[in-house]
Structures are given as C-alpha cells and as structure tokens.
N, C-alpha and C. Protein backbone atom coordinates (compact mmCIF):
# COMPACT_ATOMS: atom_id res chain seq x y z
N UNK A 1 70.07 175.82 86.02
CA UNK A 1 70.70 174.54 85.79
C UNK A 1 70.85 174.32 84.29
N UNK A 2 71.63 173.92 83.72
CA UNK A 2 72.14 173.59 82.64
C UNK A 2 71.31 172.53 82.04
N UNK A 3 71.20 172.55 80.37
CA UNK A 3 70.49 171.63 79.85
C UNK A 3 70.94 169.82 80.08
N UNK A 4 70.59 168.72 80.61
CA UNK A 4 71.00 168.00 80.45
C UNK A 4 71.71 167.05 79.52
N UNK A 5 72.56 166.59 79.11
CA UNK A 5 73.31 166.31 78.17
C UNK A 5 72.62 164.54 78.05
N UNK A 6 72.78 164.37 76.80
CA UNK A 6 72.01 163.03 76.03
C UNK A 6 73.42 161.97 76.58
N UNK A 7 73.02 160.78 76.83
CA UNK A 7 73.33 159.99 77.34
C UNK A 7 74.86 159.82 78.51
N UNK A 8 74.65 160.84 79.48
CA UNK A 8 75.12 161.02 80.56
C UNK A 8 74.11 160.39 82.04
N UNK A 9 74.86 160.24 82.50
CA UNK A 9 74.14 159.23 83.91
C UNK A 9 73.98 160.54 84.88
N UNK A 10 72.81 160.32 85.75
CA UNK A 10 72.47 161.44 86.47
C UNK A 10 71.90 161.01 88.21
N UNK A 11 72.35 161.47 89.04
CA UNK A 11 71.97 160.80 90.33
C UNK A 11 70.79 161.43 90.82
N UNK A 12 69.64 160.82 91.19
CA UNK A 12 68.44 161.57 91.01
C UNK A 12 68.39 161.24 92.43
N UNK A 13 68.30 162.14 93.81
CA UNK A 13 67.99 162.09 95.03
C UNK A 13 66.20 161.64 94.89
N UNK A 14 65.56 161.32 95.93
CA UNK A 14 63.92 161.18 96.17
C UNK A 14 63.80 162.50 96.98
N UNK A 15 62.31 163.01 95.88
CA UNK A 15 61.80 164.28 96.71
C UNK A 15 61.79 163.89 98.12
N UNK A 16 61.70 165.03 99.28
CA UNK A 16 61.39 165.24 100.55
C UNK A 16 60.97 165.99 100.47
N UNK A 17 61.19 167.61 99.88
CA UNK A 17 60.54 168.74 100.58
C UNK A 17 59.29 169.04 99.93
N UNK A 18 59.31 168.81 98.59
CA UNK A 18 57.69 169.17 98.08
C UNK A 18 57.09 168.22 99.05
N UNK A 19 56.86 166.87 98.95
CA UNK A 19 55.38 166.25 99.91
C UNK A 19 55.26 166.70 101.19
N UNK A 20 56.56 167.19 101.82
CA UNK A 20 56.49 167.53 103.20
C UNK A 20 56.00 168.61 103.06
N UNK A 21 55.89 169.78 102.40
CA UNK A 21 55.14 171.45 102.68
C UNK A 21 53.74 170.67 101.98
N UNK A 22 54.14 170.16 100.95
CA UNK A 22 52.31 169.87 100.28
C UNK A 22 51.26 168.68 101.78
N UNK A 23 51.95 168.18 102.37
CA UNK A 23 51.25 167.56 103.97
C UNK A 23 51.06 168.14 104.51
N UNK A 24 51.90 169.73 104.73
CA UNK A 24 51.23 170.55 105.93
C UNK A 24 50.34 171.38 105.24
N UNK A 25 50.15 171.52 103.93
CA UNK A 25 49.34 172.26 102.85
C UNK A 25 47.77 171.50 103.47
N UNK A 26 47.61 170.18 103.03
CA UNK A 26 46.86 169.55 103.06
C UNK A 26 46.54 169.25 104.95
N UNK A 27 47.04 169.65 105.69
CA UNK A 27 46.57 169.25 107.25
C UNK A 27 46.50 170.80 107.59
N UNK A 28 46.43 171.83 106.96
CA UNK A 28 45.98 172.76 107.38
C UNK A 28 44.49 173.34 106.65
N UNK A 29 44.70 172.84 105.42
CA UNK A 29 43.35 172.67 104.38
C UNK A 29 42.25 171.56 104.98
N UNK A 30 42.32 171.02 105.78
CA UNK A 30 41.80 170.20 106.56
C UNK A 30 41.08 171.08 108.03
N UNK A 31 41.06 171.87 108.43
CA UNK A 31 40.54 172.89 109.10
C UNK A 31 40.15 174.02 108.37
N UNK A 32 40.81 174.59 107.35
CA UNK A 32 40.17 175.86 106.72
C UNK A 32 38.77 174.87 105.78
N UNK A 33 38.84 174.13 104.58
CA UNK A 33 38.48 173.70 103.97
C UNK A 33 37.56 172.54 104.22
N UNK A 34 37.83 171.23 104.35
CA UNK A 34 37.23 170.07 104.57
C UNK A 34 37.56 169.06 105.15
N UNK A 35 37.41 168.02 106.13
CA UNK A 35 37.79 166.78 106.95
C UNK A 35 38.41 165.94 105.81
N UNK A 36 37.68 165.97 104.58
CA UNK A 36 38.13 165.42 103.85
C UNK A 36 39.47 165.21 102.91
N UNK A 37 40.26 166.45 102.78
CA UNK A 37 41.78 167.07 102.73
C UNK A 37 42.53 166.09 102.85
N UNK A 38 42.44 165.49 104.44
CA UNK A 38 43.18 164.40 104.85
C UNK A 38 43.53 163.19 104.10
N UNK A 39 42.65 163.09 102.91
CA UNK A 39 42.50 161.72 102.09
C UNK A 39 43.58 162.21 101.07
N UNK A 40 43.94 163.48 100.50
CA UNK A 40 45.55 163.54 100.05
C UNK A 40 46.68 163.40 100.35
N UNK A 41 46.53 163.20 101.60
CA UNK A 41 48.24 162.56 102.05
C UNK A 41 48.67 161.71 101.54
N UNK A 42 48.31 160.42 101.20
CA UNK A 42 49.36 159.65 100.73
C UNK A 42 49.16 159.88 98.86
N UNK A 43 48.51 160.62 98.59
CA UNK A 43 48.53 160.88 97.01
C UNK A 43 49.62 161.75 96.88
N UNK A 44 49.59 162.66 97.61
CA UNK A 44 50.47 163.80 97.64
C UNK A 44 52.25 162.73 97.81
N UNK A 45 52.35 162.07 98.58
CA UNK A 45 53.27 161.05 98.46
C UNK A 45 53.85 160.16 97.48
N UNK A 46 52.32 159.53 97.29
CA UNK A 46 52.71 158.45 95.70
C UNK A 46 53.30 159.51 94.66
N UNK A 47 52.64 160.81 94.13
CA UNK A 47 52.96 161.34 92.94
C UNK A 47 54.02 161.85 93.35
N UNK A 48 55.05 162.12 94.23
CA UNK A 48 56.33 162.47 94.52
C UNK A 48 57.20 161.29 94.30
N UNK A 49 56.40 160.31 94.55
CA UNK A 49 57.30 159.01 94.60
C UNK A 49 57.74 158.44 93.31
N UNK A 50 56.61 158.67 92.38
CA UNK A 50 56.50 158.15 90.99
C UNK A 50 56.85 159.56 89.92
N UNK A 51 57.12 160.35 90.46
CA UNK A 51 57.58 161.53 89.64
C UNK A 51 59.19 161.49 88.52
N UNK A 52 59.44 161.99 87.57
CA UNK A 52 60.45 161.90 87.19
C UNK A 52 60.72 163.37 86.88
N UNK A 53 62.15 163.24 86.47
CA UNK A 53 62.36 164.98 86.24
C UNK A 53 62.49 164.76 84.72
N UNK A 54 62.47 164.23 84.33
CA UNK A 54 61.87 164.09 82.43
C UNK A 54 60.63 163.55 82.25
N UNK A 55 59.61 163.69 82.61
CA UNK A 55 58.16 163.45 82.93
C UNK A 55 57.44 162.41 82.07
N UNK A 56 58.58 161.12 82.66
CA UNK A 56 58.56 159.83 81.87
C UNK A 56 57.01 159.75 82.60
N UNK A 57 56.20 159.05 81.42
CA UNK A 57 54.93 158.38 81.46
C UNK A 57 54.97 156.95 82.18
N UNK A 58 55.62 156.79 82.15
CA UNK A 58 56.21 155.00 82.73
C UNK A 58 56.62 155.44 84.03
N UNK A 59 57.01 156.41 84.79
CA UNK A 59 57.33 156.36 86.05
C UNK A 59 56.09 157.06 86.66
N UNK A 60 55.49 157.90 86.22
CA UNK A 60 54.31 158.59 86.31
C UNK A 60 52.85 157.63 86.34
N UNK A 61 53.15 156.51 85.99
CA UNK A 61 51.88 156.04 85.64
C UNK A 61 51.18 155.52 87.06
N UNK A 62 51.58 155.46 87.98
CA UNK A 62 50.56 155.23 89.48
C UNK A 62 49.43 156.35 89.77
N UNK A 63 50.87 157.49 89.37
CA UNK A 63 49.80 158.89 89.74
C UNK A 63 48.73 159.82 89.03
N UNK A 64 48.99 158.79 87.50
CA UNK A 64 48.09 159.09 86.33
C UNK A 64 47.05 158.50 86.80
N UNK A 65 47.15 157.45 87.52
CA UNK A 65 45.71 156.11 87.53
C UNK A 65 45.17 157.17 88.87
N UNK A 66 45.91 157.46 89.83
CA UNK A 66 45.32 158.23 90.67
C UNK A 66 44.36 159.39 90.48
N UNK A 67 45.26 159.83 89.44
CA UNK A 67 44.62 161.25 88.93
C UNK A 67 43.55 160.64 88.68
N UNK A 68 43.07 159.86 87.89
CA UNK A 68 41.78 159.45 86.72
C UNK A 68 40.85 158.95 87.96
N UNK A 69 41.41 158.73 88.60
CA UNK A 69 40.49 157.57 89.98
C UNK A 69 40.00 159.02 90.66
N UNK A 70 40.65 159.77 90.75
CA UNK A 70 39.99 160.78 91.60
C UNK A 70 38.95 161.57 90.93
N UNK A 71 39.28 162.06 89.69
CA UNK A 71 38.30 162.19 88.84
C UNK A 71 36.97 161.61 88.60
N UNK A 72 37.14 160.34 88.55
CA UNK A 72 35.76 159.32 88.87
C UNK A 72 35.42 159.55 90.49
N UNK A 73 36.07 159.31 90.92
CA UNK A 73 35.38 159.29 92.54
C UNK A 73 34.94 160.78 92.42
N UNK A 74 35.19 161.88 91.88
CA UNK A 74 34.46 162.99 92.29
C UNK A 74 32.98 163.30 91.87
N UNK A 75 32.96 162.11 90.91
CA UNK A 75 31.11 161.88 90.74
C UNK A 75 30.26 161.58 91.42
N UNK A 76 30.97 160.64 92.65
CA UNK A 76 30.12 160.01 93.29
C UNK A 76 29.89 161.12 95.27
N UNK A 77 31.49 161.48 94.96
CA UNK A 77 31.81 162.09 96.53
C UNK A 77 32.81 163.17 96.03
N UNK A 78 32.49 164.26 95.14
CA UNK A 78 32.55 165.64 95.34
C UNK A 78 34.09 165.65 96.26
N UNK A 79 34.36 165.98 97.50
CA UNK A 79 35.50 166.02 98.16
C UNK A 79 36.32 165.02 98.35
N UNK A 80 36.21 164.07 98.48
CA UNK A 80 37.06 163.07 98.13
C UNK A 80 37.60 163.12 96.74
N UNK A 81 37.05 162.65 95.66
CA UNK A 81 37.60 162.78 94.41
C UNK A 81 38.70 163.66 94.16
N UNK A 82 38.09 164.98 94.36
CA UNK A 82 39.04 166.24 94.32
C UNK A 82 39.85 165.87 94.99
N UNK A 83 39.97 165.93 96.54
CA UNK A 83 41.33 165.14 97.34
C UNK A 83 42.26 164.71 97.16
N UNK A 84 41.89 163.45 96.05
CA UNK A 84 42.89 162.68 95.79
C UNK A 84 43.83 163.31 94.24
N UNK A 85 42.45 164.14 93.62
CA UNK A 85 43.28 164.21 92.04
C UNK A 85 44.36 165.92 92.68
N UNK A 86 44.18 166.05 93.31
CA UNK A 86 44.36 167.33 93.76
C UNK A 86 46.02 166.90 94.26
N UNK A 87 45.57 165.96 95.55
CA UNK A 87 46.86 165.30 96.21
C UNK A 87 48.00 165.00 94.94
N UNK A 88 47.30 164.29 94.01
CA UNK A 88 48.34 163.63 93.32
C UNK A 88 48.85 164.39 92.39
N UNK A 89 48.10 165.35 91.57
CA UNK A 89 48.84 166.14 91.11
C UNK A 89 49.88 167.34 91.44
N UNK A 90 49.36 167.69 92.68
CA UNK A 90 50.46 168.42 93.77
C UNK A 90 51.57 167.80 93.67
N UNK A 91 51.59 166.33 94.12
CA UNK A 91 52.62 165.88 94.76
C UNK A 91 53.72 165.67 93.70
N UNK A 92 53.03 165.01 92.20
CA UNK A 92 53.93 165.04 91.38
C UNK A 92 54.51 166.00 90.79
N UNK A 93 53.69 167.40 90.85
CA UNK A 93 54.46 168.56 89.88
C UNK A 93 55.37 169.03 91.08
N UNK A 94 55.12 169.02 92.41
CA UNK A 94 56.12 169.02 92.86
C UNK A 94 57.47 168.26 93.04
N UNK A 95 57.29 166.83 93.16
CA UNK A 95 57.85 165.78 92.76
C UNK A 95 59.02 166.20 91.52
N UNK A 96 58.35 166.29 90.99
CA UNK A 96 59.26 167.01 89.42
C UNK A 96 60.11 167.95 89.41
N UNK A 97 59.68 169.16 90.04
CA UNK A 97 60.28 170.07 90.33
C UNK A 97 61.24 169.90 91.67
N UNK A 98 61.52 169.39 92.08
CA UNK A 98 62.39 169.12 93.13
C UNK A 98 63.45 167.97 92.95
N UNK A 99 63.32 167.12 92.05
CA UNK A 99 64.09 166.05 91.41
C UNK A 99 64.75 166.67 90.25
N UNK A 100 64.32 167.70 89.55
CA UNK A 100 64.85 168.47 88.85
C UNK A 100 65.99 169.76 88.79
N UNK A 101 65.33 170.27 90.44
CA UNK A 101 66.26 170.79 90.72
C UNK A 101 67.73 170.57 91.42
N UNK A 102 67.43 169.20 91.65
CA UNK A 102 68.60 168.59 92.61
C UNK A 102 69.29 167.45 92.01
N UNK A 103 69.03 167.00 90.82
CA UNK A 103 69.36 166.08 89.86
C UNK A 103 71.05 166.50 89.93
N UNK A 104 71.85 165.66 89.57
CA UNK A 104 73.65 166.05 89.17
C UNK A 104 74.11 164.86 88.32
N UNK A 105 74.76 165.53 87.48
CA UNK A 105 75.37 164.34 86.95
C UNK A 105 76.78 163.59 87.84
N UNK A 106 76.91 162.20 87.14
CA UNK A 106 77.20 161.39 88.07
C UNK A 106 79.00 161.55 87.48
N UNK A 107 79.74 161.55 88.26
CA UNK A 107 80.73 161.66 88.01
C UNK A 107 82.28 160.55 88.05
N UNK A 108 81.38 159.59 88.84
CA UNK A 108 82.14 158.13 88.63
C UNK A 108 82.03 157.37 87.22
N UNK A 109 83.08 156.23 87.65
CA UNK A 109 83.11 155.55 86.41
C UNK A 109 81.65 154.78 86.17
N UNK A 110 81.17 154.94 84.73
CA UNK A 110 79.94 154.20 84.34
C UNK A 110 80.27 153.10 83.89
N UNK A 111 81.58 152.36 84.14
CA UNK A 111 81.84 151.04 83.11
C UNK A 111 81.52 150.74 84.53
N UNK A 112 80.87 150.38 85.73
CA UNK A 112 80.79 149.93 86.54
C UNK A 112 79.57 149.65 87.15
N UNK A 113 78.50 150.13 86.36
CA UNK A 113 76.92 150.02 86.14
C UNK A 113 76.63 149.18 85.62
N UNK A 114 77.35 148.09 84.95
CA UNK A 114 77.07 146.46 84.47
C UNK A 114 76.70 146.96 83.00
C-alpha cells in the first residue's frame, strides 16, 4: 500500500477479522491454557475498537488504560492481569493492522464534510 498522502481524507472501515481470529485464539487458549483466557474477550474487542492505523494516542487511550490495568491486576491475580493486558494488546496491534490494511482514500467531494 502506498504511503499515505498529508491531508487527504481516508475511509477507515472497523476491524472484524483481527478480534474475530484473536476470540477464537483466546476460546481455544481457554482449554489448552487457563479458564481464565476468557476474561480477554472483550479487551481483545475494545483495543480493536480504539485502534487507529496512525497509532493516534487519543484513539488508543481506552486500551492503554487497559493495558496498565492489566498490568496492575497481574500483582494481585497472575492470570487475569495477563488476560486482559494480553487481550488488549492483541486486539489493538491487530486492530491496527487491519485498519491499515483496508484504509482507501476517499474519493468524493470533501467540500461536503462541513
């Protein structure tokens, strides 16, 4: 894909396929691994959700707090913690990479974006 060009408008679809393989990642890591696995599903979600394909800090920032939260919780509960920082960072580098690859520039008129 071509470098993106500075102030061109770009239609950014929402990931689907990273959280969906990283859910069956995590519900099959849930039998090999730990009961606990299960507690990345919706991390694995949020950081897809909040992902950008220019790895704006401002759209990222739910799954940063996640990250850090899981980090702390892994002091107290070992598998959980991990779970979640695990979930969320999955979800967003996938997140990224899939918004990145499917990104296009927009080819209508922009005097029409207010």
């Amino acid at each position: 894909m071509a470098k993106p060009e500075p102030g061109c408008w770009y239609l950014i679809p929402p990931a689907v396929v990273a959280p969906v393989v990283l859910s069956g990642v995590a519900i099959v890591a849930t039998f090999v691994v730990s009961i606990w696995s299960l507690v990345a599903l919706p991390f694995v979600w949020l950081g897809a959700r909040c992902a950008a394909p220019n790895l704006n800090l401002a759209n990222g920032c739910l799954a940063y707090v996640a990250i850090f939260v899981g980090f702390l919780l892994s002091s107290w509960h070992e598998p959980r913690g991990l779970a979640i920082t695990f979930g969320a960072i999955a979800g967003y580098s996938g997140g990224v990479i899939e918004k990145r690859l499917r990104m296009r520039p927009y080819s209508g008129d922009s005097s029409s974006h207010g």
